[in-house]
N, C-alpha and C. Protein backbone atom coordinates (compact mmCIF):
# COMPACT_ATOMS: atom_id res chain seq x y z
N UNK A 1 0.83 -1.18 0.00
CA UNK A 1 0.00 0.00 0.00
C UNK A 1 0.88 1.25 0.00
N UNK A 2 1.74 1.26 1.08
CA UNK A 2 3.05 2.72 0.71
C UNK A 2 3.37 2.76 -0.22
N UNK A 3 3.76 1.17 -0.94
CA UNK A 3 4.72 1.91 -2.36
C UNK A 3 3.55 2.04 -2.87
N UNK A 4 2.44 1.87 -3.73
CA UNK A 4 1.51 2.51 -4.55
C UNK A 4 1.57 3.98 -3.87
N UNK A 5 0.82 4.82 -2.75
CA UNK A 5 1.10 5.39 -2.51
C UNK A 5 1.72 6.21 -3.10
N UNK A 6 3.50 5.96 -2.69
CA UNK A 6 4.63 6.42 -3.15
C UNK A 6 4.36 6.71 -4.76
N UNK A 7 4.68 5.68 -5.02
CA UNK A 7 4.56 5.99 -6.64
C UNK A 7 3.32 6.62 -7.57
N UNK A 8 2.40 6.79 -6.64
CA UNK A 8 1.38 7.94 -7.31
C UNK A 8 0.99 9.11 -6.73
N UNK A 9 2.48 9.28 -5.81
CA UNK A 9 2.39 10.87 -5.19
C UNK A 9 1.42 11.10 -4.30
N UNK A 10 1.32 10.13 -3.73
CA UNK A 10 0.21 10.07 -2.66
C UNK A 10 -1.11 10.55 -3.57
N UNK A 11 -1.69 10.85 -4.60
CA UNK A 11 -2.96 10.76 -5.02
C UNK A 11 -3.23 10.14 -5.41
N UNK A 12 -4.74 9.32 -4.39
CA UNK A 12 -4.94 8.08 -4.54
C UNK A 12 -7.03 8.41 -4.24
N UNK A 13 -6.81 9.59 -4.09
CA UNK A 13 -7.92 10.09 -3.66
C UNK A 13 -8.40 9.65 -2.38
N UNK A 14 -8.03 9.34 -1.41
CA UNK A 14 -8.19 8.71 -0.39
C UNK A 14 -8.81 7.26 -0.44
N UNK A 15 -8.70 6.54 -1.02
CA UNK A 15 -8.84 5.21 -1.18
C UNK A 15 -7.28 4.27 -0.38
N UNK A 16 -6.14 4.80 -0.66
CA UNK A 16 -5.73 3.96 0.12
C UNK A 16 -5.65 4.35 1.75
N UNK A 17 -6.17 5.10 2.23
CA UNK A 17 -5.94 5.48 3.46
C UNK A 17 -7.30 4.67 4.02
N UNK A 18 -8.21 4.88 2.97
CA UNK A 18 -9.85 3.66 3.33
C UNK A 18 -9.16 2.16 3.87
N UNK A 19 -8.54 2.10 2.81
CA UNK A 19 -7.94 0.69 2.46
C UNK A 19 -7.24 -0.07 3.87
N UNK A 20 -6.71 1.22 4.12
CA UNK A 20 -5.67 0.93 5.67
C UNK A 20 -6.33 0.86 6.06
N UNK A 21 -7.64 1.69 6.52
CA UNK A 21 -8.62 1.32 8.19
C UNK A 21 -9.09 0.51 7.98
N UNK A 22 -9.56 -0.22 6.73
CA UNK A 22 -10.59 -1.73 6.45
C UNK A 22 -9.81 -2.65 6.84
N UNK A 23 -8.44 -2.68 6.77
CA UNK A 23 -7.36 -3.83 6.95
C UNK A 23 -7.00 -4.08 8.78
N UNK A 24 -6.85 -2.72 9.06
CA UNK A 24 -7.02 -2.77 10.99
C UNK A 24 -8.33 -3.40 11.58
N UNK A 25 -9.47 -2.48 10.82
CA UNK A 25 -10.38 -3.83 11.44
C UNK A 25 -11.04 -5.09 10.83
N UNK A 26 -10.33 -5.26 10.35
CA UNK A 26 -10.43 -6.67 9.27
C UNK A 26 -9.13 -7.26 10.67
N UNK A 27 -7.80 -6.71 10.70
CA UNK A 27 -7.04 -7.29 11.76
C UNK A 27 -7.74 -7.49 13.29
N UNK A 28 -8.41 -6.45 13.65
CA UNK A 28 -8.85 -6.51 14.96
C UNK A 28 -10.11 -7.14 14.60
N UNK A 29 -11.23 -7.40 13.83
CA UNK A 29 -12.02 -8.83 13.97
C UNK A 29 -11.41 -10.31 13.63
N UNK A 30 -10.20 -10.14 13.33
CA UNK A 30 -9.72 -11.46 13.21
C UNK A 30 -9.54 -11.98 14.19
N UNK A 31 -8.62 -10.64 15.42
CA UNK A 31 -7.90 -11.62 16.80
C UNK A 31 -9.12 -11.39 17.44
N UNK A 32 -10.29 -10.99 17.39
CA UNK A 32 -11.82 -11.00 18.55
C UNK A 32 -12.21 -12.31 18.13
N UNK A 33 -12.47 -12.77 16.97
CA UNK A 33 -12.76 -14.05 16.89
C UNK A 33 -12.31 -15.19 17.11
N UNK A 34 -10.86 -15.14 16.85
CA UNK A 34 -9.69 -16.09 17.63
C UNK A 34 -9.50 -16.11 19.23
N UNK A 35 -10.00 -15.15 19.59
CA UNK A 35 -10.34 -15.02 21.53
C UNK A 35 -11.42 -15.66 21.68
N UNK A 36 -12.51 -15.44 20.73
CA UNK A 36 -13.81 -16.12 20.96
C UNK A 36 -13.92 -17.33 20.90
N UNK A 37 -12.84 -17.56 19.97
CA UNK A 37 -13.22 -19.38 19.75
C UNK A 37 -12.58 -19.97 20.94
N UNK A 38 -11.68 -19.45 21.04
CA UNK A 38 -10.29 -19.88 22.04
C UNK A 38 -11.19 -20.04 23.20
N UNK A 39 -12.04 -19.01 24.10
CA UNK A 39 -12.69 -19.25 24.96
C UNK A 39 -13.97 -20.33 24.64
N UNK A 40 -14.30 -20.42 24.14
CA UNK A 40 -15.32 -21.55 23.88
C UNK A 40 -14.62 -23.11 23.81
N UNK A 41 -13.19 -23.13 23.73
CA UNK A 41 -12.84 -24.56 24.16
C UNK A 41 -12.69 -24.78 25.32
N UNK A 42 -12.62 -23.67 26.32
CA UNK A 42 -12.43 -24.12 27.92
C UNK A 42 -13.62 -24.76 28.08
């Protein structure tokens, strides 16, 4: 995502900066669900 970025001068129209926050919580529902399951085997 930086190097695109980079190489289009940062105009991207704000799509990759979308791109980044969809990916954090795309990351942070990944590890909530991996806690969730995790607790459901105790």
């Amino acid at each position: 995502m930086k190097a695109a970025q980079v190489a289009n001068e940062y105009d991207m129209n704000g799509h990759a900066a979308k791109a980044e926050q969809l990916l954090r919580e795309a990351e942070n529902e990944m590890k909530l669900a991996a806690e969730a399951a995790n607790k459901n085997k105790k």
